[in-house]
Structures are given as structure tokens and as C-alpha cells.
N, C-alpha and C. Protein backbone atom coordinates (compact mmCIF):
# COMPACT_ATOMS: atom_id res chain seq x y z
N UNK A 1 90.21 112.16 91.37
CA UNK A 1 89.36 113.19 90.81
C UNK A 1 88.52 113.85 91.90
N UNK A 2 88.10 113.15 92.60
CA UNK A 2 86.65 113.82 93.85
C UNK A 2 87.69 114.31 94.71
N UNK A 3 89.26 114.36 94.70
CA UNK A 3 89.75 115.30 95.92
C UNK A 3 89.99 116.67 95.11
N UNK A 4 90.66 116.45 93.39
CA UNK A 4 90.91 117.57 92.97
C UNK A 4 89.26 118.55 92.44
N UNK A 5 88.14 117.97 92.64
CA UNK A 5 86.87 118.71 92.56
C UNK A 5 86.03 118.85 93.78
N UNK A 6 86.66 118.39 94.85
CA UNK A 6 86.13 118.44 96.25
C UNK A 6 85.69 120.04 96.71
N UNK A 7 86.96 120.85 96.66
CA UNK A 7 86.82 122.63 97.19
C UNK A 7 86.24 123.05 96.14
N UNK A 8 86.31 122.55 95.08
CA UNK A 8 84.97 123.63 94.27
C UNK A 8 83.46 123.29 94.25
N UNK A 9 83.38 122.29 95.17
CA UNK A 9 81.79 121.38 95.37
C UNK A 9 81.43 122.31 96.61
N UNK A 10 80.23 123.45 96.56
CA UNK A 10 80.10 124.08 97.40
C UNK A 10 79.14 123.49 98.38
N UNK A 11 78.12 122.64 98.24
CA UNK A 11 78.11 121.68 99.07
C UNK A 11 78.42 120.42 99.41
N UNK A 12 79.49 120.43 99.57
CA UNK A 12 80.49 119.64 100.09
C UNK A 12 80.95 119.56 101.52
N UNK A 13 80.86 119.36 102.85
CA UNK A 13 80.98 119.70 104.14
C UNK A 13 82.16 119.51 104.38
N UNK A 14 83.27 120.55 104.87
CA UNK A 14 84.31 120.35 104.78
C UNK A 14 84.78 119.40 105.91
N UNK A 15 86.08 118.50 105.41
CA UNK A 15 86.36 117.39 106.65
C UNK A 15 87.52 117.57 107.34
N UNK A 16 87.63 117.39 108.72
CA UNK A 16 88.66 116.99 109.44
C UNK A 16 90.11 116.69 108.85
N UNK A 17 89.89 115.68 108.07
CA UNK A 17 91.14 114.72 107.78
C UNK A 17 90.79 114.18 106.05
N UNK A 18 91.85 115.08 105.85
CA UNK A 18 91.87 114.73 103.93
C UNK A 18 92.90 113.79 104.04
N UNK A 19 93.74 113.38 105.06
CA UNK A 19 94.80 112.95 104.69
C UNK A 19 94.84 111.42 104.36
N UNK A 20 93.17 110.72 104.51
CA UNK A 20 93.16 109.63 104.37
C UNK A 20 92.77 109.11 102.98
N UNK A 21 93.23 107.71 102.49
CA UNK A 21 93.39 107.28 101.21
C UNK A 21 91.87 107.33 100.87
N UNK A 22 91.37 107.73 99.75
CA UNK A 22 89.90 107.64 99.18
C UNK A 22 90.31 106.24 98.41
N UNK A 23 88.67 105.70 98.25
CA UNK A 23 88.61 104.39 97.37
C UNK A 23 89.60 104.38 96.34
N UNK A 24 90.20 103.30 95.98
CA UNK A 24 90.83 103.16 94.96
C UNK A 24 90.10 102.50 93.55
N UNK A 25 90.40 102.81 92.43
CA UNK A 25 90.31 102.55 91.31
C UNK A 25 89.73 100.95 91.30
N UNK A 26 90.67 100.50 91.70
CA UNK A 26 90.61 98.84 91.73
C UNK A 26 89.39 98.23 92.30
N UNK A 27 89.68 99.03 93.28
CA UNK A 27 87.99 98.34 94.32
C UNK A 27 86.74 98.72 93.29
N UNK A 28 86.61 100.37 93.29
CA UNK A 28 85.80 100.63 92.24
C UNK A 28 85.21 99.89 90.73
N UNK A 29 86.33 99.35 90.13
CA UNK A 29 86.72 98.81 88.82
C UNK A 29 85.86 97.30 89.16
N UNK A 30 86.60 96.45 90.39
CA UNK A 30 86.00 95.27 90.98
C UNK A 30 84.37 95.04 90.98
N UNK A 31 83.60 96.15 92.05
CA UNK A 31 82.53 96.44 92.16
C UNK A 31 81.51 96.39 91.47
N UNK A 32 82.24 97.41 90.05
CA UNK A 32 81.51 96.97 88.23
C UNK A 32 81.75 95.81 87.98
N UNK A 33 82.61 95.36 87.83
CA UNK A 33 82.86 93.91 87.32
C UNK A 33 82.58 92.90 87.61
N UNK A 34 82.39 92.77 89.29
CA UNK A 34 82.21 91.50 89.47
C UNK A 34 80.76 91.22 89.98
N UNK A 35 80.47 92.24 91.06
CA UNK A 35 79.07 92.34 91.48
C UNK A 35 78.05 91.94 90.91
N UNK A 36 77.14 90.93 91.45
CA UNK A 36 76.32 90.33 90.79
C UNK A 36 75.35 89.63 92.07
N UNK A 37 73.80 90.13 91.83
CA UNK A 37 73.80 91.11 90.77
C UNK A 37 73.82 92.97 91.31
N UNK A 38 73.54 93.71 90.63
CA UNK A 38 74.25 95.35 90.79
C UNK A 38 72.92 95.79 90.78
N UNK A 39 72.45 96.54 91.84
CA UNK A 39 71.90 97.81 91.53
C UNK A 39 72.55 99.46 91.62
N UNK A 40 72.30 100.56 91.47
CA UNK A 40 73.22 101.49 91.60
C UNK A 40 72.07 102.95 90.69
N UNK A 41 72.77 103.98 91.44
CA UNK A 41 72.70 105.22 90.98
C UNK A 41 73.71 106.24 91.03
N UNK A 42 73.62 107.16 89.90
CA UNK A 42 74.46 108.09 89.68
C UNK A 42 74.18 109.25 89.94
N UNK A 43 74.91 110.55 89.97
CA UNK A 43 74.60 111.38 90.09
C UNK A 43 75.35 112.13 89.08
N UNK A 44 75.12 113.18 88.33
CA UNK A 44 76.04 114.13 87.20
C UNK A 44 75.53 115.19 87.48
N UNK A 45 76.93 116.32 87.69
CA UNK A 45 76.78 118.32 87.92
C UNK A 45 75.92 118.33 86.11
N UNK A 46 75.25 119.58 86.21
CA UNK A 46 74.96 120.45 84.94
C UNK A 46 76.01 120.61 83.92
N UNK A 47 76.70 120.20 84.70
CA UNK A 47 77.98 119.72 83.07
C UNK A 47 78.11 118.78 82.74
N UNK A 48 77.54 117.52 83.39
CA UNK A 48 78.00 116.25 83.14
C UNK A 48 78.64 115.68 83.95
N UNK A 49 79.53 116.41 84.70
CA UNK A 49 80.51 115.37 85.51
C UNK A 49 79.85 114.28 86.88
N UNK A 50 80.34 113.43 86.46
CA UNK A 50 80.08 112.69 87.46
C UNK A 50 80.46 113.01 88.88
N UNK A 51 79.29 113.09 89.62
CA UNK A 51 79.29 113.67 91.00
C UNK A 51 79.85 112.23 92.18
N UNK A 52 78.92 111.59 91.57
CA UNK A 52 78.83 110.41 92.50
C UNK A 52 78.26 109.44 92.36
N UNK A 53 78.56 107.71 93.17
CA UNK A 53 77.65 106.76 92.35
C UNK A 53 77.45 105.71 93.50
N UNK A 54 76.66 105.20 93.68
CA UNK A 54 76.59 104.19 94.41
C UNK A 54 75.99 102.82 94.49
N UNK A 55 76.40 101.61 94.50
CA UNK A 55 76.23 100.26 94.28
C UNK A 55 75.69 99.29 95.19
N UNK A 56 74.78 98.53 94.84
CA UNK A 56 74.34 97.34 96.10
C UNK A 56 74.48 96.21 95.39
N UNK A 57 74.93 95.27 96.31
CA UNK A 57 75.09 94.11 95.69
C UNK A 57 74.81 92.88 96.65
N UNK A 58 75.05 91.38 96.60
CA UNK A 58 74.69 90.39 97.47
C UNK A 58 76.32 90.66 98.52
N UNK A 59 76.23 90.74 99.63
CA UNK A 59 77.35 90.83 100.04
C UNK A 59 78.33 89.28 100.42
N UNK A 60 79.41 89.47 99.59
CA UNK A 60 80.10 88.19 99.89
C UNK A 60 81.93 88.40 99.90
N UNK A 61 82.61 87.21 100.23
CA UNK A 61 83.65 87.40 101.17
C UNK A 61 84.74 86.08 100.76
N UNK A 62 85.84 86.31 100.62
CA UNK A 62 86.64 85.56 99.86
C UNK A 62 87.34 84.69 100.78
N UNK A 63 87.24 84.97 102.48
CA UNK A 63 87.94 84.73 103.59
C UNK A 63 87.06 83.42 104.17
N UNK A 64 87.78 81.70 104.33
CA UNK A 64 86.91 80.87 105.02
C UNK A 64 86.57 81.34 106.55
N UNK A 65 87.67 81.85 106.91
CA UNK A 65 87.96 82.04 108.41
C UNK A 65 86.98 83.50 108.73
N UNK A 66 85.88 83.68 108.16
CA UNK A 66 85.81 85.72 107.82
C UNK A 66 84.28 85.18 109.02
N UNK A 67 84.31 86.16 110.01
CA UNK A 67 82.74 86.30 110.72
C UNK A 67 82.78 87.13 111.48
N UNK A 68 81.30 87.51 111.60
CA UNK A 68 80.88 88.63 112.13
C UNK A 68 80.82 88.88 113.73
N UNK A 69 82.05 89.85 114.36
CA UNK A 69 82.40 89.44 115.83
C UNK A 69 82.39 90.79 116.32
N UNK A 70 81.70 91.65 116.92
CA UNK A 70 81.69 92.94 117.47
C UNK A 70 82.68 92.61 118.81
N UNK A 71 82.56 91.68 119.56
CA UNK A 71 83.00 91.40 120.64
C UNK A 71 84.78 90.96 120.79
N UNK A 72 84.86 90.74 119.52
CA UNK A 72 86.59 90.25 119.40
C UNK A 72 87.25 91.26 119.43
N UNK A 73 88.61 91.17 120.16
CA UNK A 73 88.94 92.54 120.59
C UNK A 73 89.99 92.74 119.11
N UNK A 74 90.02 92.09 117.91
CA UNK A 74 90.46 92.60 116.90
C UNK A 74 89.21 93.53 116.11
N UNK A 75 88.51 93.59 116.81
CA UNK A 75 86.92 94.13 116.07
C UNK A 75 87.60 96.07 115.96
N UNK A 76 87.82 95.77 116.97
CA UNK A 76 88.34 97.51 117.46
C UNK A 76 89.84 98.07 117.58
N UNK A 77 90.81 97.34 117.40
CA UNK A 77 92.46 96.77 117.51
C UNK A 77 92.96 98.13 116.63
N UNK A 78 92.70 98.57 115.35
CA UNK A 78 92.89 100.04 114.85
C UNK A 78 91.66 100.86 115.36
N UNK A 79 91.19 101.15 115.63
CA UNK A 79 90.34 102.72 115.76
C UNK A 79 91.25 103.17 116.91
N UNK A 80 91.33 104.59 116.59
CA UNK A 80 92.12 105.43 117.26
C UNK A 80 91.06 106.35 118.25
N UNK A 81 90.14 106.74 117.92
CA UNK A 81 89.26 107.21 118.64
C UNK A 81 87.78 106.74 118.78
N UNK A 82 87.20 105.96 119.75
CA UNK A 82 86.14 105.01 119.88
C UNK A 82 85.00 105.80 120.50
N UNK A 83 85.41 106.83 121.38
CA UNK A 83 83.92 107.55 122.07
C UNK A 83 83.02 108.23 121.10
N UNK A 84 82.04 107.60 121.30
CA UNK A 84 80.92 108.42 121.22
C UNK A 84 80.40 107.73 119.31
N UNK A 85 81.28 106.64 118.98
CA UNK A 85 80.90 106.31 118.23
C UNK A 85 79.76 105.11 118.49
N UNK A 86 78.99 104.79 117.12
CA UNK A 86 77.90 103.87 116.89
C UNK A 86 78.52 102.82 116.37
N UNK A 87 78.86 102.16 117.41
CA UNK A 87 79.19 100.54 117.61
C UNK A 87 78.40 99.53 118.15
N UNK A 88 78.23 98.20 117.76
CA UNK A 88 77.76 97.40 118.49
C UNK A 88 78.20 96.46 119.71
N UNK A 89 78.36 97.61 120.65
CA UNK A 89 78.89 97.15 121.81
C UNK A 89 78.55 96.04 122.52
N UNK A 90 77.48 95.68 122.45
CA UNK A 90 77.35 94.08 123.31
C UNK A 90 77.32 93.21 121.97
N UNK A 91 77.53 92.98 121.07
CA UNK A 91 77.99 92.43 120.12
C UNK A 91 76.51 91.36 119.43
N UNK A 92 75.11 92.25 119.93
CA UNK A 92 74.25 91.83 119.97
C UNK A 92 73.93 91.38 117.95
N UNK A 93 74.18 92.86 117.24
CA UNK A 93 74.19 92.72 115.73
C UNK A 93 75.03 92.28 114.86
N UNK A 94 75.93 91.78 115.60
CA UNK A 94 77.58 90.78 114.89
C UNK A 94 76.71 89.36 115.41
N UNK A 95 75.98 88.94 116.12
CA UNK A 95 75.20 87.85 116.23
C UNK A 95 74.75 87.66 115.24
N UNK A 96 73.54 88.28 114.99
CA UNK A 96 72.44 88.45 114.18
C UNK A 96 73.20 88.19 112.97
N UNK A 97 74.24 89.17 112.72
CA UNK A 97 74.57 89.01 111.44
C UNK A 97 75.34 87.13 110.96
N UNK A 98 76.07 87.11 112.08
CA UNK A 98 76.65 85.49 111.96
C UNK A 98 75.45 84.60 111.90
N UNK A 99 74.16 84.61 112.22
CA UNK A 99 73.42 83.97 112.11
C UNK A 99 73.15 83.34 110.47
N UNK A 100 72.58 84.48 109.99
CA UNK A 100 72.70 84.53 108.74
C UNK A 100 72.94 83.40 107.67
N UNK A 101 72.28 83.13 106.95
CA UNK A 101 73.05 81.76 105.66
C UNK A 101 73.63 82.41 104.72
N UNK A 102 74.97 81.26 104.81
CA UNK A 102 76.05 82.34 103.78
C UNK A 102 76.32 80.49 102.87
N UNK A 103 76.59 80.15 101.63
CA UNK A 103 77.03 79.14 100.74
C UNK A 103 77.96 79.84 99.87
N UNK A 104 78.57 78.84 99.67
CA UNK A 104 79.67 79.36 98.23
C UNK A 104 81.01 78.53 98.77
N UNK A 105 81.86 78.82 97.70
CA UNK A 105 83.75 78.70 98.15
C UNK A 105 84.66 79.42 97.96
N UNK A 106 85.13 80.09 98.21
CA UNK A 106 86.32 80.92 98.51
C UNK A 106 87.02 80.85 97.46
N UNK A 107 87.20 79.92 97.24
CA UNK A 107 87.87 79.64 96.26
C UNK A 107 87.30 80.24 94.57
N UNK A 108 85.81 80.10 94.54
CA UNK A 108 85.84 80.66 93.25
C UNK A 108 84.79 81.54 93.62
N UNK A 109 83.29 81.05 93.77
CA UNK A 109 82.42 81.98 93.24
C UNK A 109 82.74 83.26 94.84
N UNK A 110 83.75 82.51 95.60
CA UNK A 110 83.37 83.73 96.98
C UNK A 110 82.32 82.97 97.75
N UNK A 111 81.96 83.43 99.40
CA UNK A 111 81.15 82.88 100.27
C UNK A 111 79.75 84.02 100.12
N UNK A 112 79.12 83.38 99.81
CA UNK A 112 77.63 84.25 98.93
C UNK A 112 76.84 84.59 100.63
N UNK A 113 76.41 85.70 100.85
CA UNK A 113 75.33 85.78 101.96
C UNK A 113 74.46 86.38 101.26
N UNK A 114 73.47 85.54 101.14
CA UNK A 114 72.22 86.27 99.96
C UNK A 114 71.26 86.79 100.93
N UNK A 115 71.60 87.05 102.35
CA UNK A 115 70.39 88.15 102.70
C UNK A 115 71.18 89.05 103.55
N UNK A 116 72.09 89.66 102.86
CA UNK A 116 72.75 90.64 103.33
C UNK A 116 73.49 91.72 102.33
N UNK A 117 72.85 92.73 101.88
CA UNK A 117 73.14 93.61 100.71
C UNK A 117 74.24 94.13 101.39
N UNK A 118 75.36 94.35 100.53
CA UNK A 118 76.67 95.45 100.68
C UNK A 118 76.46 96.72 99.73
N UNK A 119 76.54 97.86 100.29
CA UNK A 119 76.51 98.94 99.55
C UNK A 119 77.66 99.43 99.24
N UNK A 120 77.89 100.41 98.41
CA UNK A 120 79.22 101.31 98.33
C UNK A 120 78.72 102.22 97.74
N UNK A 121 79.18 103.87 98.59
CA UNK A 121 79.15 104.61 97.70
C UNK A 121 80.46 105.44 97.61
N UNK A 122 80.64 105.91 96.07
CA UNK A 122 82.03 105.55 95.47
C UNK A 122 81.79 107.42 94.84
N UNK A 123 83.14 107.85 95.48
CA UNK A 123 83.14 109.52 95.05
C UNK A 123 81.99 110.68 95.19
N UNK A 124 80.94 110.45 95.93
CA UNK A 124 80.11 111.36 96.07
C UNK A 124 81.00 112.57 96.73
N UNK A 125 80.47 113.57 95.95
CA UNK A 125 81.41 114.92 96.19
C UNK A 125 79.76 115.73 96.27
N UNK A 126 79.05 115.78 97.56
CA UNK A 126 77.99 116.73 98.18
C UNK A 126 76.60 115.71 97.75
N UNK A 127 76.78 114.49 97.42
CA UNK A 127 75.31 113.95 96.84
C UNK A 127 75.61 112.93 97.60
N UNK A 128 76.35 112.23 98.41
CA UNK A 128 76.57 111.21 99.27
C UNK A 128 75.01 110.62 100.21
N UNK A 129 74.65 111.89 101.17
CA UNK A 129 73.45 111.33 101.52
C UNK A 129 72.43 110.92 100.62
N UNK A 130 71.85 111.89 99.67
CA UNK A 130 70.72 111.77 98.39
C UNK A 130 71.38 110.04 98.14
N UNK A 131 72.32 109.97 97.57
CA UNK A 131 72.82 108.73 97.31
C UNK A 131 72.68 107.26 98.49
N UNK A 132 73.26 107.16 99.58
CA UNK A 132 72.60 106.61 100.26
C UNK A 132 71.54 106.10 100.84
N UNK A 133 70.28 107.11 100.30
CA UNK A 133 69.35 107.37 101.07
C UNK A 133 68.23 106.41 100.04
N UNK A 134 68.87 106.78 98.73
CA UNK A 134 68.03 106.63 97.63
C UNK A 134 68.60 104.80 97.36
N UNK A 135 69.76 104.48 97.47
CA UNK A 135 69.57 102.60 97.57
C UNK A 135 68.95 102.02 98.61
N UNK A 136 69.17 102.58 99.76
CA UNK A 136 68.15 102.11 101.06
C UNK A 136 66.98 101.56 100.84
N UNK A 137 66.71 102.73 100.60
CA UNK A 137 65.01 103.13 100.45
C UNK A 137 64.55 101.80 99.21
N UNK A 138 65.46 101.66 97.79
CA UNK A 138 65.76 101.01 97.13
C UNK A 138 65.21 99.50 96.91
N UNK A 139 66.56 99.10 98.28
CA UNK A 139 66.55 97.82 98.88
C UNK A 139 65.12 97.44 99.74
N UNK A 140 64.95 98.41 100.77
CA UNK A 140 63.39 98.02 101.27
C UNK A 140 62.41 97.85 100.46
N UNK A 141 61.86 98.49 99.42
CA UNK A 141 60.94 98.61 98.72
C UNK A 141 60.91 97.48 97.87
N UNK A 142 62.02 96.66 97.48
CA UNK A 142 62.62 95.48 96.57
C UNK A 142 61.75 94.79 97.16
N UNK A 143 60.77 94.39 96.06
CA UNK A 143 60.21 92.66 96.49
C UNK A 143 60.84 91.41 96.94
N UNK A 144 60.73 90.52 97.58
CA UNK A 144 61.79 89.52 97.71
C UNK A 144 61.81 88.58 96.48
N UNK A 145 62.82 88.57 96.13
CA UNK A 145 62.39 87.59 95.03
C UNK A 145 63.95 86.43 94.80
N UNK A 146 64.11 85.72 93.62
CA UNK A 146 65.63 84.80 93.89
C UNK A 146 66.99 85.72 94.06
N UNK A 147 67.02 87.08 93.65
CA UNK A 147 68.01 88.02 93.41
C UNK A 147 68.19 88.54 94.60
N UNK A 148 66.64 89.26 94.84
CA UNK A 148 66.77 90.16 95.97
C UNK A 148 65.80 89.66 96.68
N UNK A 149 66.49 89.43 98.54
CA UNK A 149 65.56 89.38 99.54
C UNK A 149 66.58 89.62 100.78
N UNK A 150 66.92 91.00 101.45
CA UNK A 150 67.99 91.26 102.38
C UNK A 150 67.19 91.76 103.32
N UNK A 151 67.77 91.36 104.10
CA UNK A 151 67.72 91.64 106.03
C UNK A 151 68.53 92.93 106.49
N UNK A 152 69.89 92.76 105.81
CA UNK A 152 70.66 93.50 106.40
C UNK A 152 71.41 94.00 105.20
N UNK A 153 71.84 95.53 105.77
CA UNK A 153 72.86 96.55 104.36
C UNK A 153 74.47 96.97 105.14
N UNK A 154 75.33 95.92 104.70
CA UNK A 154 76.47 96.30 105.30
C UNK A 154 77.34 97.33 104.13
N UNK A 155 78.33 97.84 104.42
CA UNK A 155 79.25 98.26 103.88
C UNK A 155 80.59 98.94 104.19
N UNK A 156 81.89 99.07 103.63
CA UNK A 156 82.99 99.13 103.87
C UNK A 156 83.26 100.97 103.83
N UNK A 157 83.47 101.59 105.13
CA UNK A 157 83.87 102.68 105.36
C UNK A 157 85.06 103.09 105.34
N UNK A 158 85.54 104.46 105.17
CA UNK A 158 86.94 104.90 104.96
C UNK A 158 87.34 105.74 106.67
N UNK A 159 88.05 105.88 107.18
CA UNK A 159 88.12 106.97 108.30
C UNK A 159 87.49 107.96 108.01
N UNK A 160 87.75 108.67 107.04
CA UNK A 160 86.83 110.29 107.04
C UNK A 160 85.17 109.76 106.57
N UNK A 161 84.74 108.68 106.37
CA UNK A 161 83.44 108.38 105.93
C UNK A 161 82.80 108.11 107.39
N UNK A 162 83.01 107.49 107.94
CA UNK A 162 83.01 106.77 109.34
C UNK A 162 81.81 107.97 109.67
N UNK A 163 81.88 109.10 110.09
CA UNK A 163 81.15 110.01 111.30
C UNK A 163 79.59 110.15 110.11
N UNK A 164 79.85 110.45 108.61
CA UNK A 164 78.67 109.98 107.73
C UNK A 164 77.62 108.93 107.84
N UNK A 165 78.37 107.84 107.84
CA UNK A 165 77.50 107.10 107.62
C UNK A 165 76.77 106.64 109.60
N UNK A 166 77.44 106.82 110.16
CA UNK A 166 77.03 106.66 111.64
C UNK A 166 75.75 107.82 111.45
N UNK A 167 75.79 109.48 110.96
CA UNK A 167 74.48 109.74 110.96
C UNK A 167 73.26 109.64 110.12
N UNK A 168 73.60 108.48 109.17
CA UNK A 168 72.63 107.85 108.77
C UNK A 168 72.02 106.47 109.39
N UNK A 169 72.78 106.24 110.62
CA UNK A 169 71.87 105.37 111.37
C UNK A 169 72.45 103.75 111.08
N UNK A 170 73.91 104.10 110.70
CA UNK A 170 74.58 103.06 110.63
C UNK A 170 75.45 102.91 111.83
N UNK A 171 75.65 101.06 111.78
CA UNK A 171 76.51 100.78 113.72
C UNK A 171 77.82 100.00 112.80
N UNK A 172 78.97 100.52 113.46
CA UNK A 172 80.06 99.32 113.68
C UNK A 172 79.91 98.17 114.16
N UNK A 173 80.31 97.30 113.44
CA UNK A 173 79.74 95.74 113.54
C UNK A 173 81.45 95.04 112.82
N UNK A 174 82.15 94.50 114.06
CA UNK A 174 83.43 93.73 113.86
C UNK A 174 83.00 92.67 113.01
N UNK A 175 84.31 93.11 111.59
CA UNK A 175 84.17 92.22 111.05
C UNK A 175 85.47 90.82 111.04
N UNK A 176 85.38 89.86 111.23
CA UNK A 176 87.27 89.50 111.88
C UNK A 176 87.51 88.30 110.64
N UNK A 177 88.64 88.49 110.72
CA UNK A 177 89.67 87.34 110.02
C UNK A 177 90.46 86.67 110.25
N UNK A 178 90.76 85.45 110.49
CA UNK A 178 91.59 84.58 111.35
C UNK A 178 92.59 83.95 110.70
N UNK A 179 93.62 83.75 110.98
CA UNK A 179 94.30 82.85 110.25
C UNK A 179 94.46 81.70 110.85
N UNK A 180 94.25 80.50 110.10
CA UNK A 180 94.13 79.45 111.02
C UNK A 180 95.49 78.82 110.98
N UNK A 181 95.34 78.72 112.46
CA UNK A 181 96.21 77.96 113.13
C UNK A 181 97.08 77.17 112.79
């Protein structure tokens, strides 16, 4: 839907590269469903349609082998073009982030990092920043309490999202997966 209402979204900034896959259904569908617990906002045009929406949640990870490695050279192994992007090159915030207390099992509830919010924002067609800007802000202002108390706001980028969210003051931070041995 947000590619076939994309050219009629007049602020909408036109991109480079349409040719890459937008979120899928599933992930989306997941996000509602499983996330726990959810905060989120929407956005709707003067007609109703849904513009755009975006979700925070405890960020967690289904992978035993899964940690935070800027420095592993699988961190960077696909990007096709690396200059001039906001990466964490000395692998100082893939530390920080491995530091972190993460509990759970993989196996069912997932590996829980309860001070590390994951965001997503899902189809924004011209409300993307407003949207971003407005869970941020969100999350800081959140008292700490058993639900919410985060350090850090990660989240999962698309290629054409990538140069966005870098000018909101977001860094690439390798995330790696191993298969063991």
C-alpha cells in the first residue's frame, strides 16, 4: 500500500532506490502480536488513511549465539556502500550495548533485554520523522518503572531507510549471529 500511495504523498522525499523490499506484512502482523509490552503512534491523511505507525517495545532476540559486535567483519559483510555513513567504527557502542542484561530462552519467551527499547516504524509515507521523533521523545520522558526503564533505542532498517534514520542521529551498530560450531 505505502508504495502504491507513495507519488501521491506530496511530502514524501523522493528516493534513490524503490527497488528495495518494504516491511513485510508478517513482521508488521508479529510486532502487534507479540510485542510486549507496545507503545506506538499513528498517523491518518484527512481521509482516514493510515499514513503511518510506529512501535516500541523491550527489544529481544530469538538467536543464543546473537551479540552486539561493530567490530566483526560480518558486522559490515553486505553493505555495498560504507562512506560517509554513521557507524560505530571503533566498536565502542556494540560494547556498551553487549554490556547490557539480557534473561530469557530462545526457546520460548525469546532473550528479553529490558533496557534496550526496539522501535519500528512501519509505512510512514511523509510522517516518518514526526513519527520517530514523537516515540523518542516518548521513551525519554517514560519514568523508569518494571515495564519501562531503557538506555538504549535500537531498531531494524531497510536500505532505502538507512540515510533517514542516520539523520536522526542514529549509528550502525553490528549486530552478529553465529552458528555454533
Amino acid at each position: 500500500e505505502a508504495i502504491r500511495r507513495r507519488p501521491k504523498c506530496p511530502s514524501a522525499a523522493p528516493t534513490k532506490r524503490l527497488s528495495a523490499k518494504p516491511l513485510g506484512l508478517e513482521y508488521m502482523a508479529d510486532r502487534l502480536d507479540i510485542d510486549d509490552p507496545l507503545l506506538g503512534y499513528a498517523v491518518r491523511s484527512t481521509r482516514g488513511e493510515l499514513q503511518g505507525f510506529v512501535t516500541a517495545t523491550t527489544f529481544t532476540n530469538w538467536q543464543k549465539t546473537f551479540r552486539w559486535d561493530s567490530t566483526h567483519e560480518a558486522a559490515t559483510a553486505h553493505d555495498v556502500d560504507e562512506v560517509g555513513r554513521a557507524y560505530d567504527h571503533d566498536g565502542s557502542l556494540g560494547r556498551d550495548l553487549e554490556k547490557c542484561v539480557r534473561l530469557g530462552d530462545p526457546w520460548n519467551e525469546g532473550i528479553v533485554w529490558p533496557r534496550v527499547a526496539e522501535i519500528s516504524l512501519l509505512g510512514a509515507l511523509g510522517c516518518g520523522r514526526l513519527l520517530v521523533s514523537l516515540i523518542v521523545e516518548r521513551l525519554r520522558a517514560t519514568s523508569a518503572t518494571g515495564k519501562y526503564n531503557y538506555d538504549y533505542v535500537v531498531l531494524q532498517a531497510t536500505d532505502n531507510s538507512i540515510p533517514f534514520y542516520e539523520s536522526m542521529g542514529f549509528v550502525r551498530v553490528g549486530a552478529i549471529v553465529e552458528d555454533p560450531a
